[in-house]
N, C-alpha and C. Protein backbone atom coordinates (compact mmCIF):
# COMPACT_ATOMS: atom_id res chain seq x y z
N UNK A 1 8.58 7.04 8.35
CA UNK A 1 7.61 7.22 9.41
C UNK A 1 6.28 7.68 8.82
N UNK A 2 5.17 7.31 9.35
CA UNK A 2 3.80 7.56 8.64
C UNK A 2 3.67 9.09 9.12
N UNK A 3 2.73 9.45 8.22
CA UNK A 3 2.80 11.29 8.50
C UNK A 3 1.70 11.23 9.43
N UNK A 4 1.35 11.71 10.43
CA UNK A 4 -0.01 12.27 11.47
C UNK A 4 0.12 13.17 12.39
N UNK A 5 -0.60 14.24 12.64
CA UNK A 5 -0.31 15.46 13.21
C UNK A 5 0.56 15.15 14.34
N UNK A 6 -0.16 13.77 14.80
CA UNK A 6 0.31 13.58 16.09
C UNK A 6 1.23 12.53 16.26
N UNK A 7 2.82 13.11 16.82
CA UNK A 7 3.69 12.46 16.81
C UNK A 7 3.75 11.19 16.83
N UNK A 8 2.73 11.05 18.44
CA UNK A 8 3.40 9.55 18.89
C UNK A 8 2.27 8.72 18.32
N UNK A 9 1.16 9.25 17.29
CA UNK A 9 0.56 8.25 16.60
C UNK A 9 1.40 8.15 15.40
N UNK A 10 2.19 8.65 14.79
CA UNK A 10 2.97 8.65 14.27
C UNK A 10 4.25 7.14 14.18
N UNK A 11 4.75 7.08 15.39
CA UNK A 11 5.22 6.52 16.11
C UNK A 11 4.99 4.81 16.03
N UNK A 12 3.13 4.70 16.59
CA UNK A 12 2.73 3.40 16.42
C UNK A 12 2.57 3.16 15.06
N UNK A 13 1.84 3.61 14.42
CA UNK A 13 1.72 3.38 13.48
C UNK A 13 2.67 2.54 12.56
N UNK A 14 4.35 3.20 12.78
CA UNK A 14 5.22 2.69 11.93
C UNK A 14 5.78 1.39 12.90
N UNK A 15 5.28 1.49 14.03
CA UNK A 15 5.52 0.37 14.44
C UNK A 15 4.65 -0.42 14.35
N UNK A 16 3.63 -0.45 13.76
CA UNK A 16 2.42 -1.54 13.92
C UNK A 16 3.08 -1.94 12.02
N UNK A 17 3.20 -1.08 11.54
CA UNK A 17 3.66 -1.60 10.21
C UNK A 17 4.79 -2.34 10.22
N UNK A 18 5.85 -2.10 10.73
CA UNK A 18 6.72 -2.97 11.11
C UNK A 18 6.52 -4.29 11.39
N UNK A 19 5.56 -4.60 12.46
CA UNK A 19 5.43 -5.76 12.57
C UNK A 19 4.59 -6.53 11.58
N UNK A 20 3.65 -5.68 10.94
CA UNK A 20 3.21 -6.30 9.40
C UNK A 20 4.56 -7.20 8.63
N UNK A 21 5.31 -6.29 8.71
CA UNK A 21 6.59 -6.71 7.91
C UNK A 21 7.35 -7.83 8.34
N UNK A 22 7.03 -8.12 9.85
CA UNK A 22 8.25 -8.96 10.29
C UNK A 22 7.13 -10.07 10.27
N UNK A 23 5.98 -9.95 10.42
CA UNK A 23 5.22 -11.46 10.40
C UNK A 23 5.10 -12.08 8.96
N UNK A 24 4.89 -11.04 8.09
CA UNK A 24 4.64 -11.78 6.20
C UNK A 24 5.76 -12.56 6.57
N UNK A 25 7.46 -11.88 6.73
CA UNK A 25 8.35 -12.45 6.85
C UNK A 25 8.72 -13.92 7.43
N UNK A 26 8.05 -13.42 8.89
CA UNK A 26 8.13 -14.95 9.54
C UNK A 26 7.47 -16.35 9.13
N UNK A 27 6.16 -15.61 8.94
CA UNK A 27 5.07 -16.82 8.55
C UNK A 27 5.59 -17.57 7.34
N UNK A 28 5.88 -16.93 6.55
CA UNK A 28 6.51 -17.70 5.17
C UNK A 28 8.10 -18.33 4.77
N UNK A 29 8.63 -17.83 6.32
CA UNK A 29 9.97 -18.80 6.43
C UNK A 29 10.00 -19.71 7.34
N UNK A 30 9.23 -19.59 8.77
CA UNK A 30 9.22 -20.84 9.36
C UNK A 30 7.59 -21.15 10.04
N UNK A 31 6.40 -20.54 9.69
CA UNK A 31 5.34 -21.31 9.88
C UNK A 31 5.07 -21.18 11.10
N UNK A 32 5.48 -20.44 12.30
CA UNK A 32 5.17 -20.67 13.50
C UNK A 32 3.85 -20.65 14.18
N UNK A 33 3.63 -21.24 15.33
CA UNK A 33 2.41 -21.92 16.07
C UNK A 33 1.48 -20.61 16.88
N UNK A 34 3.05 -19.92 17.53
CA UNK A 34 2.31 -19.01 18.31
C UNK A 34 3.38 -17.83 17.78
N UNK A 35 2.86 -16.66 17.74
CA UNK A 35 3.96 -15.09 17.56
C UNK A 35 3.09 -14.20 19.27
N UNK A 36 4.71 -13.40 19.40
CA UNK A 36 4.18 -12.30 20.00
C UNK A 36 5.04 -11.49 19.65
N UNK A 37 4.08 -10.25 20.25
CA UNK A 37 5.26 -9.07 19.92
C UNK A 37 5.92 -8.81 21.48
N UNK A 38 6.59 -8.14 20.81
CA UNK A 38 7.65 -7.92 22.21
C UNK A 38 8.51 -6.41 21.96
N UNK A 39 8.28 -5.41 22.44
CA UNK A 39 9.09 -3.99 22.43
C UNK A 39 10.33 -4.30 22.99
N UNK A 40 11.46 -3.84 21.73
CA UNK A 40 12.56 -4.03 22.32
C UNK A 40 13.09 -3.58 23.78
N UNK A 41 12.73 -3.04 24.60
CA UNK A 41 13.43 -2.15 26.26
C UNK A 41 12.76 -3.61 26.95
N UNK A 42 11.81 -4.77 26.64
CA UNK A 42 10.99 -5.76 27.34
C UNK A 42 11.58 -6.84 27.30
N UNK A 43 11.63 -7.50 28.09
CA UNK A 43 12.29 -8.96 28.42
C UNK A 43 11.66 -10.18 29.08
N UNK A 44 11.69 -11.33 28.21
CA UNK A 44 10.74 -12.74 28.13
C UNK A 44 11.76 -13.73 28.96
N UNK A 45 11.35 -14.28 29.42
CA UNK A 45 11.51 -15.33 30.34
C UNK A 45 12.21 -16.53 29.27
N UNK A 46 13.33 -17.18 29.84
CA UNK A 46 13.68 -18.12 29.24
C UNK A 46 12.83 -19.58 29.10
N UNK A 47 12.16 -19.39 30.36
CA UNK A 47 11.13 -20.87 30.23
C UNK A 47 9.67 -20.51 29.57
N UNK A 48 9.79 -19.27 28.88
CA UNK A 48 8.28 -18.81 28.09
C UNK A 48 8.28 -20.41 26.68
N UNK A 49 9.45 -20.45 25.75
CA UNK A 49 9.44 -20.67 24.61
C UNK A 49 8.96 -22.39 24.83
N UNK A 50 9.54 -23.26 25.64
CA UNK A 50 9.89 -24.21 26.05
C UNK A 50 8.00 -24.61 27.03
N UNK A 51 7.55 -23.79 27.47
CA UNK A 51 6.08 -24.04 28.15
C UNK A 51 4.93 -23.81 26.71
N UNK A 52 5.14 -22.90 25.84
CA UNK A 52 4.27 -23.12 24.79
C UNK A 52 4.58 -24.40 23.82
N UNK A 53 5.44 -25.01 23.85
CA UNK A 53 6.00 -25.81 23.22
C UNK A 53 5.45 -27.28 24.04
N UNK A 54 5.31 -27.46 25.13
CA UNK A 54 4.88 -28.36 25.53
C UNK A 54 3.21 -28.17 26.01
N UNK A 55 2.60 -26.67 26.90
CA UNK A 55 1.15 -27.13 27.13
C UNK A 55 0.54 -26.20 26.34
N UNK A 56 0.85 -25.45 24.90
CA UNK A 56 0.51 -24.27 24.63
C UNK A 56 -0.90 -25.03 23.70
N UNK A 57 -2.13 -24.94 23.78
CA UNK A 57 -2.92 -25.10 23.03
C UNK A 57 -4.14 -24.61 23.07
N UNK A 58 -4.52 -23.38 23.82
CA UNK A 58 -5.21 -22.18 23.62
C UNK A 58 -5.01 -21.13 22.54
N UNK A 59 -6.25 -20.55 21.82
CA UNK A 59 -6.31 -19.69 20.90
C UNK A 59 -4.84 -18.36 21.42
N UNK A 60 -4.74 -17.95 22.65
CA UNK A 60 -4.40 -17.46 23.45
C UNK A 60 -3.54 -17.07 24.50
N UNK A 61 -2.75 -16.34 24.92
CA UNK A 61 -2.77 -16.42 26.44
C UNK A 61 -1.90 -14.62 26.80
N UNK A 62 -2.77 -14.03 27.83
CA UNK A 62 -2.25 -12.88 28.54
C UNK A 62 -1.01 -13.14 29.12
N UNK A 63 -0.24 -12.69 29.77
CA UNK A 63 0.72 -12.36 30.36
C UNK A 63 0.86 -10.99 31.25
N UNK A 64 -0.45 -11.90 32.39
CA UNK A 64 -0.64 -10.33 33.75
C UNK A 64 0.11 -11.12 34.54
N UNK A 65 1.06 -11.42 34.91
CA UNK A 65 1.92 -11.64 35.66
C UNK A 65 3.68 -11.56 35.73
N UNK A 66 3.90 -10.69 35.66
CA UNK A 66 5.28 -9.75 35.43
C UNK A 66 6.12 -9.24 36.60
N UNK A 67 7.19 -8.74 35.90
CA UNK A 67 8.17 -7.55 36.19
C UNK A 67 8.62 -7.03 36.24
N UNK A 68 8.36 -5.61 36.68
CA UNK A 68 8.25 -4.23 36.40
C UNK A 68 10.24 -3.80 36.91
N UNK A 69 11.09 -3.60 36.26
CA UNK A 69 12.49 -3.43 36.35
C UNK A 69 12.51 -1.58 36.10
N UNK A 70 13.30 -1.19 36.64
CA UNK A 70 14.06 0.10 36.42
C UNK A 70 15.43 -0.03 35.91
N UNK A 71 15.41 -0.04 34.42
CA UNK A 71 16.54 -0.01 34.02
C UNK A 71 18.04 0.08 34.29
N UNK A 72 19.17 -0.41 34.76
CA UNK A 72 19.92 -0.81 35.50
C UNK A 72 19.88 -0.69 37.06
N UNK A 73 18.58 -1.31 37.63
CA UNK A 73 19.06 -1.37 38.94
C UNK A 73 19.17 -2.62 39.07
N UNK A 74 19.95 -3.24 40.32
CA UNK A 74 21.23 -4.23 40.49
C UNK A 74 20.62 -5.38 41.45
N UNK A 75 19.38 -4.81 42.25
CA UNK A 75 19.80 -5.65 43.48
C UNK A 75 18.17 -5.72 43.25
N UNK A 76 17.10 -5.23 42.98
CA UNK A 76 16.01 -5.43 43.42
C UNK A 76 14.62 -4.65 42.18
N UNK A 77 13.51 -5.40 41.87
CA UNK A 77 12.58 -5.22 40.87
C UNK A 77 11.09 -5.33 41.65
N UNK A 78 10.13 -5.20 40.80
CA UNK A 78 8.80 -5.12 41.73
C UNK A 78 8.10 -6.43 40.62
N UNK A 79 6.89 -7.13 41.39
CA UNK A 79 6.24 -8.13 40.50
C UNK A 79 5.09 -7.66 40.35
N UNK A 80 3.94 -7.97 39.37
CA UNK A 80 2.91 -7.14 39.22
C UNK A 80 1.89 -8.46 38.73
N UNK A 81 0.72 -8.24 39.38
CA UNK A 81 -0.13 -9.48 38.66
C UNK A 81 -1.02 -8.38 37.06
N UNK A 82 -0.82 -7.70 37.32
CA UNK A 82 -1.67 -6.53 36.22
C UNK A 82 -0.60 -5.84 34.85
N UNK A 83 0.24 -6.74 34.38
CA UNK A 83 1.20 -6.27 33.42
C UNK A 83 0.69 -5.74 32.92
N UNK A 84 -0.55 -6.72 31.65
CA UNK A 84 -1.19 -6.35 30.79
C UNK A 84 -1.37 -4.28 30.94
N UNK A 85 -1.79 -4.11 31.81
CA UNK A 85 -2.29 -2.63 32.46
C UNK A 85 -1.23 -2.12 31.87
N UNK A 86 0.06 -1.98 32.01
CA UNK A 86 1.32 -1.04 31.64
C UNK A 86 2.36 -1.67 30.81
N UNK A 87 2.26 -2.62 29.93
CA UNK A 87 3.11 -3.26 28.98
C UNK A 87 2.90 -4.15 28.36
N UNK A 88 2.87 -3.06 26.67
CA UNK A 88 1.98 -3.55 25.12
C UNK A 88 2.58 -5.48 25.46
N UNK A 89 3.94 -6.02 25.56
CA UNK A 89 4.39 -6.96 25.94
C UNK A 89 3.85 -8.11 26.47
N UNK A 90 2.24 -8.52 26.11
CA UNK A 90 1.61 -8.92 27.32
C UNK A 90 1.02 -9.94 26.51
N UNK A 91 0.76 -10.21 25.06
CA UNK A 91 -0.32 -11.13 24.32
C UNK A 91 0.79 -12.12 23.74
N UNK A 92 0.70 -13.24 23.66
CA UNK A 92 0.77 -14.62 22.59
C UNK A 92 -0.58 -14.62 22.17
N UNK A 93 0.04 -14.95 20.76
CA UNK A 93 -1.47 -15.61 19.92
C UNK A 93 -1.25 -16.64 19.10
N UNK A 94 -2.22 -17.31 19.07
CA UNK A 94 -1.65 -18.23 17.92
C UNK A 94 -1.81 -18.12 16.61
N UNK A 95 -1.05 -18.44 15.68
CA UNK A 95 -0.94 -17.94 14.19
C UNK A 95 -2.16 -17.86 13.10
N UNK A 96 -2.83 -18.63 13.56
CA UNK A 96 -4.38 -19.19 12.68
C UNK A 96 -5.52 -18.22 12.91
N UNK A 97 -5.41 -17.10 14.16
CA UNK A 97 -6.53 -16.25 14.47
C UNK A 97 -5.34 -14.78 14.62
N UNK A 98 -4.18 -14.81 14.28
CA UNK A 98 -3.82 -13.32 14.42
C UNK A 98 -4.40 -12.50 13.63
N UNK A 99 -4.50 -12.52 12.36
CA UNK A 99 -5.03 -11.82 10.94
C UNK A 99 -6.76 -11.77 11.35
N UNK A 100 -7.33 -11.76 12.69
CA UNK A 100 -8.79 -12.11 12.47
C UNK A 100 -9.21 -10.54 12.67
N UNK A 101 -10.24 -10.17 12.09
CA UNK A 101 -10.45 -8.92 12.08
C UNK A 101 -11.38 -8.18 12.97
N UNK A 102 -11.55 -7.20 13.38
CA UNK A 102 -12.61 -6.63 14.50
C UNK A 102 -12.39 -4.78 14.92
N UNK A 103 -13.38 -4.67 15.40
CA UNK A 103 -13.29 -3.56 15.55
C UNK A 103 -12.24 -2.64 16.98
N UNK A 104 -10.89 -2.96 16.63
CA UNK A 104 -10.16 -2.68 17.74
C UNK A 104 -8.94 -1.68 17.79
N UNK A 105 -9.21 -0.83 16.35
CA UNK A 105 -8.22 0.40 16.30
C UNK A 105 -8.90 1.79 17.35
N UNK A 106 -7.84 2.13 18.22
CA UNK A 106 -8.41 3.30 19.14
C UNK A 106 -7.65 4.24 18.81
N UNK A 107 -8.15 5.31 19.53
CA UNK A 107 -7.40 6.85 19.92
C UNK A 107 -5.83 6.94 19.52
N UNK A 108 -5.22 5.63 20.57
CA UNK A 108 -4.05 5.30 20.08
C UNK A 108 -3.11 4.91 18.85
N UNK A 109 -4.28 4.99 18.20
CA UNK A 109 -3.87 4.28 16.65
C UNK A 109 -4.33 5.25 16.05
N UNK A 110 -4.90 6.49 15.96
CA UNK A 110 -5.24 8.29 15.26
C UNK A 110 -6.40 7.91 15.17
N UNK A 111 -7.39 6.89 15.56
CA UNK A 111 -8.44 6.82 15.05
C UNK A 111 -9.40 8.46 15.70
N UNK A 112 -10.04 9.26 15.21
CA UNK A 112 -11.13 9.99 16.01
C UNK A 112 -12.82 9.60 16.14
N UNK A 113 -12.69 9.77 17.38
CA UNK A 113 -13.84 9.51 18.30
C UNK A 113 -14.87 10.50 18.17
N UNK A 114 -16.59 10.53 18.40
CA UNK A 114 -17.09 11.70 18.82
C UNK A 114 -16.87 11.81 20.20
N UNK A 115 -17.67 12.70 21.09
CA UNK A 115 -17.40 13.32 22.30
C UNK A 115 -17.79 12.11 23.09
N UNK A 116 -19.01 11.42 22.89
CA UNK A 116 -19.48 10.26 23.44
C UNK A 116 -18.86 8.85 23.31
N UNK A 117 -18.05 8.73 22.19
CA UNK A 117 -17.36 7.38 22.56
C UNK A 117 -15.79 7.70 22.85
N UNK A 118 -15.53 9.35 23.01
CA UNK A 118 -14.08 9.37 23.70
C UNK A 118 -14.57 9.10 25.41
N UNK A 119 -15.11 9.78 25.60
CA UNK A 119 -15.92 9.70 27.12
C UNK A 119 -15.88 8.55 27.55
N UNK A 120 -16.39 6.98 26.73
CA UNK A 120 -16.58 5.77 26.77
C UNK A 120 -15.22 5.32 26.84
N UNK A 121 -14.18 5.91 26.00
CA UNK A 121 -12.92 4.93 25.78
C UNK A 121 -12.09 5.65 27.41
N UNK A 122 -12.14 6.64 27.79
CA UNK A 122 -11.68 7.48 28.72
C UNK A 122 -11.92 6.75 30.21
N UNK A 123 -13.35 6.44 30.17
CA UNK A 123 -13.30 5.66 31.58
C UNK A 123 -13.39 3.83 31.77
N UNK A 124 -13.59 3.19 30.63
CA UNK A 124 -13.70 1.98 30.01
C UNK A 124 -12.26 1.79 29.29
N UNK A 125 -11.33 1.06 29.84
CA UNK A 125 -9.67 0.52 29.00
C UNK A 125 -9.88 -0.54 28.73
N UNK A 126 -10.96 -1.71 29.25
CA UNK A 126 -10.73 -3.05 28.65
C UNK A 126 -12.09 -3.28 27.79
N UNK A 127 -12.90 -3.11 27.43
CA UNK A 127 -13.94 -3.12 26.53
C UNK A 127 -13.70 -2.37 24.96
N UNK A 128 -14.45 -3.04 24.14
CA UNK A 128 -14.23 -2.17 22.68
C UNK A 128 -15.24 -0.97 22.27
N UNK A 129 -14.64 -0.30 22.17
CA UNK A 129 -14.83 1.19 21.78
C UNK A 129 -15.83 1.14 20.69
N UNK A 130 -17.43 1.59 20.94
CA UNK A 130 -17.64 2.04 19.82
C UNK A 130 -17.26 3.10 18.76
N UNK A 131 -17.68 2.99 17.36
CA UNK A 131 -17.03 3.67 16.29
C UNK A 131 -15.35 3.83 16.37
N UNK A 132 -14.39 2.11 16.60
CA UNK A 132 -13.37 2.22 16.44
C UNK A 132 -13.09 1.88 15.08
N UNK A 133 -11.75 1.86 14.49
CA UNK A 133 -11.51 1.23 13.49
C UNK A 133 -10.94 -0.19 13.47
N UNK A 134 -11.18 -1.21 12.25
CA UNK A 134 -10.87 -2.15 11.91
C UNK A 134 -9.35 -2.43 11.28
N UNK A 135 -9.07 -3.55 12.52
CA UNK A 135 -7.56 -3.97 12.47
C UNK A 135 -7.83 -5.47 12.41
N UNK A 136 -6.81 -6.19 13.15
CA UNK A 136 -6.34 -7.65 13.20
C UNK A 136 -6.18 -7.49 14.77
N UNK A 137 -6.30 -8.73 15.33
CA UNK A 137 -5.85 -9.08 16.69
C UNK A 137 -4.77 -8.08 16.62
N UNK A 138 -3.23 -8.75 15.72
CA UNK A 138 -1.87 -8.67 16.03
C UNK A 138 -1.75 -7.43 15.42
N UNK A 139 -2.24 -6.14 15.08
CA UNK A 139 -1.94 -5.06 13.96
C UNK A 139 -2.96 -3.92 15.28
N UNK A 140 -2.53 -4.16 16.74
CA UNK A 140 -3.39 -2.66 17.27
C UNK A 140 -2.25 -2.59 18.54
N UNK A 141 -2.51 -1.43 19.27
CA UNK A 141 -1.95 -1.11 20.08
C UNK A 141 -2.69 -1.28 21.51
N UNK A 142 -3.72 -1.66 21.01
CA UNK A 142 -5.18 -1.64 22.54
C UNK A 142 -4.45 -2.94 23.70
N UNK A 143 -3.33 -3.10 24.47
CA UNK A 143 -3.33 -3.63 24.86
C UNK A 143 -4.31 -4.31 25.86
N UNK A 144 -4.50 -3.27 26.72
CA UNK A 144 -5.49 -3.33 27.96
C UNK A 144 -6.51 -4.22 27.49
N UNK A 145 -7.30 -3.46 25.96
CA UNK A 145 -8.55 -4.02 25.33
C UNK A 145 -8.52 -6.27 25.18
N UNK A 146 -7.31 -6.20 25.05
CA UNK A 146 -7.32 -7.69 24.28
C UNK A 146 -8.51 -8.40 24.68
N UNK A 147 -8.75 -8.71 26.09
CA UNK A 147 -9.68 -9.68 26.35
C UNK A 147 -10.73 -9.24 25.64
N UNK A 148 -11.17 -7.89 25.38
CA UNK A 148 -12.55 -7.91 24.82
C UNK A 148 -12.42 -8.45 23.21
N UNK A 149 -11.13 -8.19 23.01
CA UNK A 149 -11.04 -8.19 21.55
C UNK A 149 -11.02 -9.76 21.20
N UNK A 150 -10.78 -11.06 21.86
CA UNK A 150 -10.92 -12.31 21.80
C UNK A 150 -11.77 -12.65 22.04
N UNK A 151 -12.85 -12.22 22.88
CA UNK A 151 -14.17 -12.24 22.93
C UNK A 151 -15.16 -12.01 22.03
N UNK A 152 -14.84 -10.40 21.74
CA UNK A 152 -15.54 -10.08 20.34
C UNK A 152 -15.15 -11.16 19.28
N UNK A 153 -14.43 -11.83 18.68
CA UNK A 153 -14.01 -13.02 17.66
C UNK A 153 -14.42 -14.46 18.41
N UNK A 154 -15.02 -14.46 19.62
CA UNK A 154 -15.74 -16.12 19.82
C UNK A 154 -14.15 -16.80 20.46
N UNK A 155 -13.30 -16.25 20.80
CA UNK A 155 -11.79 -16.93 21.15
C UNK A 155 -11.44 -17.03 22.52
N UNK A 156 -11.31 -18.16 22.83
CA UNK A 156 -11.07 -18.23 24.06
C UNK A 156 -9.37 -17.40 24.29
N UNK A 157 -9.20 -16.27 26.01
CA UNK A 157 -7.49 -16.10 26.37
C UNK A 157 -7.52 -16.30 27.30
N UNK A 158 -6.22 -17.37 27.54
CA UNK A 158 -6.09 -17.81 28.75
C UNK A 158 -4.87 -16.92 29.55
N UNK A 159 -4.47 -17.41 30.37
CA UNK A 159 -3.67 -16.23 31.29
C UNK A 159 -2.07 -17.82 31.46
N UNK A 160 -0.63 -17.10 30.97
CA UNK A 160 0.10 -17.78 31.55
C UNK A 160 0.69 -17.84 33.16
N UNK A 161 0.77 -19.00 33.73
CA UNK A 161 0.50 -18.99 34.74
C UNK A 161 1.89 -18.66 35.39
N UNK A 162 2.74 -18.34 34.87
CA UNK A 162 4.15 -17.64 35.58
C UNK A 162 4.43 -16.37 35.37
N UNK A 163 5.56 -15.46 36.43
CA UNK A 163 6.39 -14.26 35.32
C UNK A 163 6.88 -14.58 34.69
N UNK A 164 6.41 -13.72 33.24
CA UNK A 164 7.15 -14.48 32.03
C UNK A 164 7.83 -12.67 31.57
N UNK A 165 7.48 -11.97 31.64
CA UNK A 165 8.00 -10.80 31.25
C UNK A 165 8.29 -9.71 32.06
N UNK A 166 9.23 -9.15 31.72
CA UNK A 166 10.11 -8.09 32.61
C UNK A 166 9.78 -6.89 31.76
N UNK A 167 8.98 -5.87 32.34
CA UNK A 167 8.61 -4.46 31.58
C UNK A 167 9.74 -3.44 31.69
N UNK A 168 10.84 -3.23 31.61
CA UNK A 168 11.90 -2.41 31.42
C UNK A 168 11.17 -0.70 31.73
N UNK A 169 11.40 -0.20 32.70
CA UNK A 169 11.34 1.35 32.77
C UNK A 169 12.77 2.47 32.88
N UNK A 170 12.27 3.35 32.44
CA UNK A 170 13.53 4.12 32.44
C UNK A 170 14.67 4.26 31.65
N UNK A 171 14.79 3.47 30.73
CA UNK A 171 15.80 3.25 29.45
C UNK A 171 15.79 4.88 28.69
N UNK A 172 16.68 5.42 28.34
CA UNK A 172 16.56 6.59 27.79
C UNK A 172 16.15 6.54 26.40
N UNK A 173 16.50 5.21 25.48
CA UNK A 173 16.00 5.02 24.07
C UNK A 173 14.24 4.53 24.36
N UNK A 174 13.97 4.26 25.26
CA UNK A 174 12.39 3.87 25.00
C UNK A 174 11.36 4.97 25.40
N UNK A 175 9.93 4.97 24.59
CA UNK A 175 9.06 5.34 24.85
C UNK A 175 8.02 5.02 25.93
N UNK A 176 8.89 4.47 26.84
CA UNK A 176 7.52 3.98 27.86
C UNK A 176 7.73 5.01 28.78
N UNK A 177 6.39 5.07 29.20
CA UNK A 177 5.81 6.25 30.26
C UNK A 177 6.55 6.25 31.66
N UNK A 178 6.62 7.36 32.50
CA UNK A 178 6.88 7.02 33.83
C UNK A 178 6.03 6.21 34.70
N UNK A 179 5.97 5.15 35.42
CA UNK A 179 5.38 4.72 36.42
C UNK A 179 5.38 5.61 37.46
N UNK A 180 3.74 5.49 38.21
CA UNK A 180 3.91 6.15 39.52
C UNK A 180 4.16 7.71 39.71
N UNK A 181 3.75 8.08 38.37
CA UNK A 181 3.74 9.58 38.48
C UNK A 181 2.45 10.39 39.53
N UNK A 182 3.00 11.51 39.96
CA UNK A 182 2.25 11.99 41.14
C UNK A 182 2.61 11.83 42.34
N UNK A 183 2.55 12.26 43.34
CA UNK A 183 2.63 12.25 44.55
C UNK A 183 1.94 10.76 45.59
N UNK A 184 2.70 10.00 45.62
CA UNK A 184 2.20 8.95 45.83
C UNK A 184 1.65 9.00 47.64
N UNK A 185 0.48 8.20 48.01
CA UNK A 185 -0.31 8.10 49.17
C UNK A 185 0.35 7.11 49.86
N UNK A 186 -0.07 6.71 51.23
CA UNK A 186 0.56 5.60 51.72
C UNK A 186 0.44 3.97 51.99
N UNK A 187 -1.05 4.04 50.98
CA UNK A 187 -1.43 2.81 50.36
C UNK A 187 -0.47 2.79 49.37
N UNK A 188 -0.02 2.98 48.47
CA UNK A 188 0.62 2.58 47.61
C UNK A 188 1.96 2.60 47.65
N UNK A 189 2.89 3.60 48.78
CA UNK A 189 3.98 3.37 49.05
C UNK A 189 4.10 1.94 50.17
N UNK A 190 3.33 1.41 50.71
CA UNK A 190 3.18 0.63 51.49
C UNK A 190 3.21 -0.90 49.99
N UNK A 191 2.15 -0.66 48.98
CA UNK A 191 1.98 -1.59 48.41
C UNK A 191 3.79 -2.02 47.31
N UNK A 192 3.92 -0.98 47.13
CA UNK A 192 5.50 -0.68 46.33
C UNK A 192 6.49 -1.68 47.01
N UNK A 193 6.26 -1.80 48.64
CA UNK A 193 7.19 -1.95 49.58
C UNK A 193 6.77 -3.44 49.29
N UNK A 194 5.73 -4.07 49.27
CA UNK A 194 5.48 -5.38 49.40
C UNK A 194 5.84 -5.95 48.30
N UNK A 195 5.55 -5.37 46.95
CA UNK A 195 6.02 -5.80 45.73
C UNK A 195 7.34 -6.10 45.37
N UNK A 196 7.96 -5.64 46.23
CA UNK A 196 9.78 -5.50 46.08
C UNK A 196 10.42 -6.41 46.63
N UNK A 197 11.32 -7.33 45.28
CA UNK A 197 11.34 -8.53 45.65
C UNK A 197 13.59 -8.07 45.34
N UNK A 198 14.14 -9.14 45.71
CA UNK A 198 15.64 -9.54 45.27
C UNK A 198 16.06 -9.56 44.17
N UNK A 199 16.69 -8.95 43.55
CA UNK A 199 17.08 -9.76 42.02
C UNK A 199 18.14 -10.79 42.09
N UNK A 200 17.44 -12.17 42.19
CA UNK A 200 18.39 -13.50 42.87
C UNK A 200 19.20 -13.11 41.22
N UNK A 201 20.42 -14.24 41.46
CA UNK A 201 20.86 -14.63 40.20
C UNK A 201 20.16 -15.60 39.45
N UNK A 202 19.40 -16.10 39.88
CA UNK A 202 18.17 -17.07 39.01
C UNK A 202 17.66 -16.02 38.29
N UNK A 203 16.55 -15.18 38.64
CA UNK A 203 16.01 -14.63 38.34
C UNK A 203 17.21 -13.69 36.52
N UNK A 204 18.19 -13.46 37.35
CA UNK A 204 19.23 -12.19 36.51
C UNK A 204 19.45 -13.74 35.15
N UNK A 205 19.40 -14.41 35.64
CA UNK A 205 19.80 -16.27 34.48
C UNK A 205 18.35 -15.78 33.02
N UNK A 206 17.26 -16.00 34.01
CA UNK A 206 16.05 -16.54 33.21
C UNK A 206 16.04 -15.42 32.90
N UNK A 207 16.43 -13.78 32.72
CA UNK A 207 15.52 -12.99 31.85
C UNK A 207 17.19 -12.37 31.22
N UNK A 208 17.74 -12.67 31.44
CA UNK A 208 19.46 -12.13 30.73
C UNK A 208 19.93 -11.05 31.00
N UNK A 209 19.55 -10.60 32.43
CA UNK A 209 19.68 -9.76 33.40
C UNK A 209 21.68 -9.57 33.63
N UNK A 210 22.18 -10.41 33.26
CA UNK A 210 23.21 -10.78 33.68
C UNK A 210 24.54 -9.93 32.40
């Protein structure tokens, strides 16, 4: 584990190295078109692999269109057009611009800020941070940031146009945050209610729910 005061930068870190490790790996045994990462507690759609394979030919593509699961529940999940917002799980890229470089290491990655560009990163999540540090597309944790970060490099991201990913909450081995912490209002218990869909057996098929 990399040493840093702070645990859970700690944390990414050895996971951002990790995936250093698993791409040298990949790239030089089978060459692939597009990589993503994917946190193990997260779950991809069976018709993801099979749609890049036939219309995939953007630098690109987000994945804000999801669903948000509570770890073994049985009968019912919520859909979210705003994944990107709450699950790293959210970028394809294609192989030829992952390694491209820019200014997109944040807070999240130990970088330190002065008072004025924490302020900036604090109320601004999708824009790039001045005085961040220099990474790769595929080597940061800035999810939220991506669009700026394909922008900043001249790259077009497009958005896939299905749920393709299931954000897993509640797993006791994972680090993901609670959703919906706080005392919720009745806009949003109202909105919760609309989001809440069946878990058909289709659905339990395409993500291996089953």
């Amino acid at each position: 584990m990399p040493h840093h005061e702070d645990a859970v930068v700690s944390g990414r870190l050895d996971k951002l190295g990790k995936i250093a490790a698993a791409w040298n790996y990949a790239k030089s045994r089978w060459h692939p078109q597009y990589l993503m990462k994917l946190d193990a507690d997260d779950l991809i759609s069976s018709r993801l692999v099979q749609w890049l394979q036939n219309f995939g030919r953007e630098p690109g593509y987000l994945v804000q269109h999801g669903w948000i699961w509570r770890s073994g529940a049985r009968h019912v999940f919520q859909f979210t057009e705003y994944l990107d917002r709450v699950c790293a799980s959210c970028l394809i890229v294609r192989s030829d611009i992952a390694e491209r470089e820019g200014p997109f290491l944040t807070q999240v990655e130990g970088i330190r800020f002065n008072e004025l560009n924490s302020k900036f990163a604090a109320a601004d999540h999708y824009s790039l941070v001045p005085g961040s540090g220099t990474s790769s597309l595929l080597l940061n944790d800035s999810h939220q940031r991506y669009a700026a970060q394909f922008a900043y490099l001249g790259q077009k991201l497009s958005t896939v146009p299905f749920r393709a990913v299931v954000y897993r909450t509640g797993n006791p081995d994972s680090n993901s945050a609670a959703l919906g912490t706080g005392r919720p209002t009745l806009r949003m218990i109202l909105g919760t209610i609309r989001r809440t869909k069946l878990l058909t057996k289709a659905l339990k098929k395409e993500f291996a729910l089953e």
